[in-house]
Protein backbone atom coordinates (compact mmCIF):
# COMPACT_ATOMS: atom_id res chain seq x y z
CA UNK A 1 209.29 0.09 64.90
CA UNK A 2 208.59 -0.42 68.62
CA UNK A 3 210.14 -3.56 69.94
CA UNK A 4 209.29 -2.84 73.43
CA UNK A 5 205.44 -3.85 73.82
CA UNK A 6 204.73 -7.85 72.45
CA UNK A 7 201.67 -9.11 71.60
CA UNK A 8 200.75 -10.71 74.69
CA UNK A 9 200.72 -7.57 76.51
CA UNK A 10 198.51 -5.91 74.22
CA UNK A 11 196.46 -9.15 74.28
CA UNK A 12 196.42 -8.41 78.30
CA UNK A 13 195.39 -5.20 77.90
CA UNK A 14 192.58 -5.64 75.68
CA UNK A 15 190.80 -8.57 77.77
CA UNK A 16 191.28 -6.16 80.58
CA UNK A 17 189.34 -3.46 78.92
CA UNK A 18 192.96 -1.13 78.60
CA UNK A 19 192.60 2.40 77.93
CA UNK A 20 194.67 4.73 75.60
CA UNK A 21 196.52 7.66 76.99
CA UNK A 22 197.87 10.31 74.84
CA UNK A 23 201.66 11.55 75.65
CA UNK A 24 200.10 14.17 77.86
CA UNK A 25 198.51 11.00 80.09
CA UNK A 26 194.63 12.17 78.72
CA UNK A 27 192.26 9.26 78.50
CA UNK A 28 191.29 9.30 74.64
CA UNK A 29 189.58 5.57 74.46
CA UNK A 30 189.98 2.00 75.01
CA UNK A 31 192.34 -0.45 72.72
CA UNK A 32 190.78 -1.89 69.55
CA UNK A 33 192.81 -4.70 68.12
CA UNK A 34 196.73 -4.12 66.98
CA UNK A 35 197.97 -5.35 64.14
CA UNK A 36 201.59 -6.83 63.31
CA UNK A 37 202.52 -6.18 59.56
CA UNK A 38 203.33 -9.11 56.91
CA UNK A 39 206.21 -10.71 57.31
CA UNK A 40 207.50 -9.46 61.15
CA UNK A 41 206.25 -10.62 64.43
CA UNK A 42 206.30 -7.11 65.48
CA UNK A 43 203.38 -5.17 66.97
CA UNK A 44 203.40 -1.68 65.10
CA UNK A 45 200.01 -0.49 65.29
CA UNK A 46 196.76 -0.45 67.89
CA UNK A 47 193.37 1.16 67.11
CA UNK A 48 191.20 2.73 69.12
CA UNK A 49 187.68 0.46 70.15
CA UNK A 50 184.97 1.74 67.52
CA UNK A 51 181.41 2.82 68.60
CA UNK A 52 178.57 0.82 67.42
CA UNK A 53 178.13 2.76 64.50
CA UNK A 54 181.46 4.34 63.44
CA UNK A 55 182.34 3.25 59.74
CA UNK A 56 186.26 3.76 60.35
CA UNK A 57 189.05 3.16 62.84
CA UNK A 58 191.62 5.31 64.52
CA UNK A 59 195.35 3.58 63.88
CA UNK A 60 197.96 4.97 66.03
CA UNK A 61 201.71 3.65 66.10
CA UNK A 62 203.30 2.14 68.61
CA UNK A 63 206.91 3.65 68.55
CA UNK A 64 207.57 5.50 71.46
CA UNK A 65 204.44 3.73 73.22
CA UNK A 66 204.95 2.22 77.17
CA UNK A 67 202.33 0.45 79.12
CA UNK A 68 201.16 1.78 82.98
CA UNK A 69 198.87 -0.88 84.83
CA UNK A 70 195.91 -1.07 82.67
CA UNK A 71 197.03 2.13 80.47
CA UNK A 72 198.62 2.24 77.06
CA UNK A 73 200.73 5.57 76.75
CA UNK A 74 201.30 6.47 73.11
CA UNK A 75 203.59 9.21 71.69
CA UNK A 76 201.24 11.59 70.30
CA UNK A 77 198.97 14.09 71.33
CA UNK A 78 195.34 13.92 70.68
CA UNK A 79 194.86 16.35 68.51
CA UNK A 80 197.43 14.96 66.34
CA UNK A 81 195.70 11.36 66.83
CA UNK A 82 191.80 12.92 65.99
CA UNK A 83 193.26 14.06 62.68
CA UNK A 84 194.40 10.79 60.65
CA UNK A 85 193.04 9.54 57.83
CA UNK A 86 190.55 6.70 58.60
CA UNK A 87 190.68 3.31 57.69
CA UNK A 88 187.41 1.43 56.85
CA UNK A 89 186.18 -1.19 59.01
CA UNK A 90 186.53 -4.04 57.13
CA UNK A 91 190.12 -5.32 59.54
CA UNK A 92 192.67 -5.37 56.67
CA UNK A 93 195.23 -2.52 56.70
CA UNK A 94 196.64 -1.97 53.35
CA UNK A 95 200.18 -1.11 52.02
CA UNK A 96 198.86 2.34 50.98
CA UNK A 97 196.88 3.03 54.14
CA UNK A 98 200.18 2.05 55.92
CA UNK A 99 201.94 4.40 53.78
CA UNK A 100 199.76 7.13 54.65
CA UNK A 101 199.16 6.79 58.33
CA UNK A 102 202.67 6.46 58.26
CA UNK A 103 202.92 10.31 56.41
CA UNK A 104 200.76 11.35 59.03
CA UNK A 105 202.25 10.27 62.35
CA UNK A 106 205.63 12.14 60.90
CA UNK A 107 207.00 8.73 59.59
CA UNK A 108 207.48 7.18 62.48
């Protein structure tokens, strides 16, 4: 998991309206919330800010992710980020939605 990026700068980012790059530096949306697993104080995930009426969130990981200014650079393109299975909106991230968000991102 990423050890580089703590809470506080995500916590920065987010009360500073931060955006979300993809690794090709395109603008694909603003930070959500990020979410540090049971049991670690490690940052592993961020979503991407729902619209008012979206039933889901994106989760992307945060290995391989570095912070620019006000921009959060993650490792994946957006194609590949567009494509996950969604997570319902109701801020809990299971085990198995871990598990398979994990599958998808190539188990990183």
């Amino acid at each position: 998991m990423n050890n580089l990026i703590h809470q506080d700068d995500l916590n920065h980012l987010i009360q500073n309206g931060g955006i979300v790059n993809d690794i090709a530096g395109k603008q694909i949306g603003t930070i959500g919330r990020f979410y540090i697993p049971d049991g670690t104080r490690e940052v592993a995930w961020v979503t991407l800010a729902p619209g008012l009426l979206a039933m889901s969130e994106t989760f992307i990981p945060l290995d391989g992710a570095w912070i620019d200014g006000l921009a959060l650079y993650v490792a994946f393109s957006q194609d590949v980020i567009d494509a996950p299975p969604r997570q319902n909106r109701d801020w809990v991230l299971t085990q198995e939605e871990a598990e398979e968000l994990v599958a998808h991102y190539g188990g990183r």
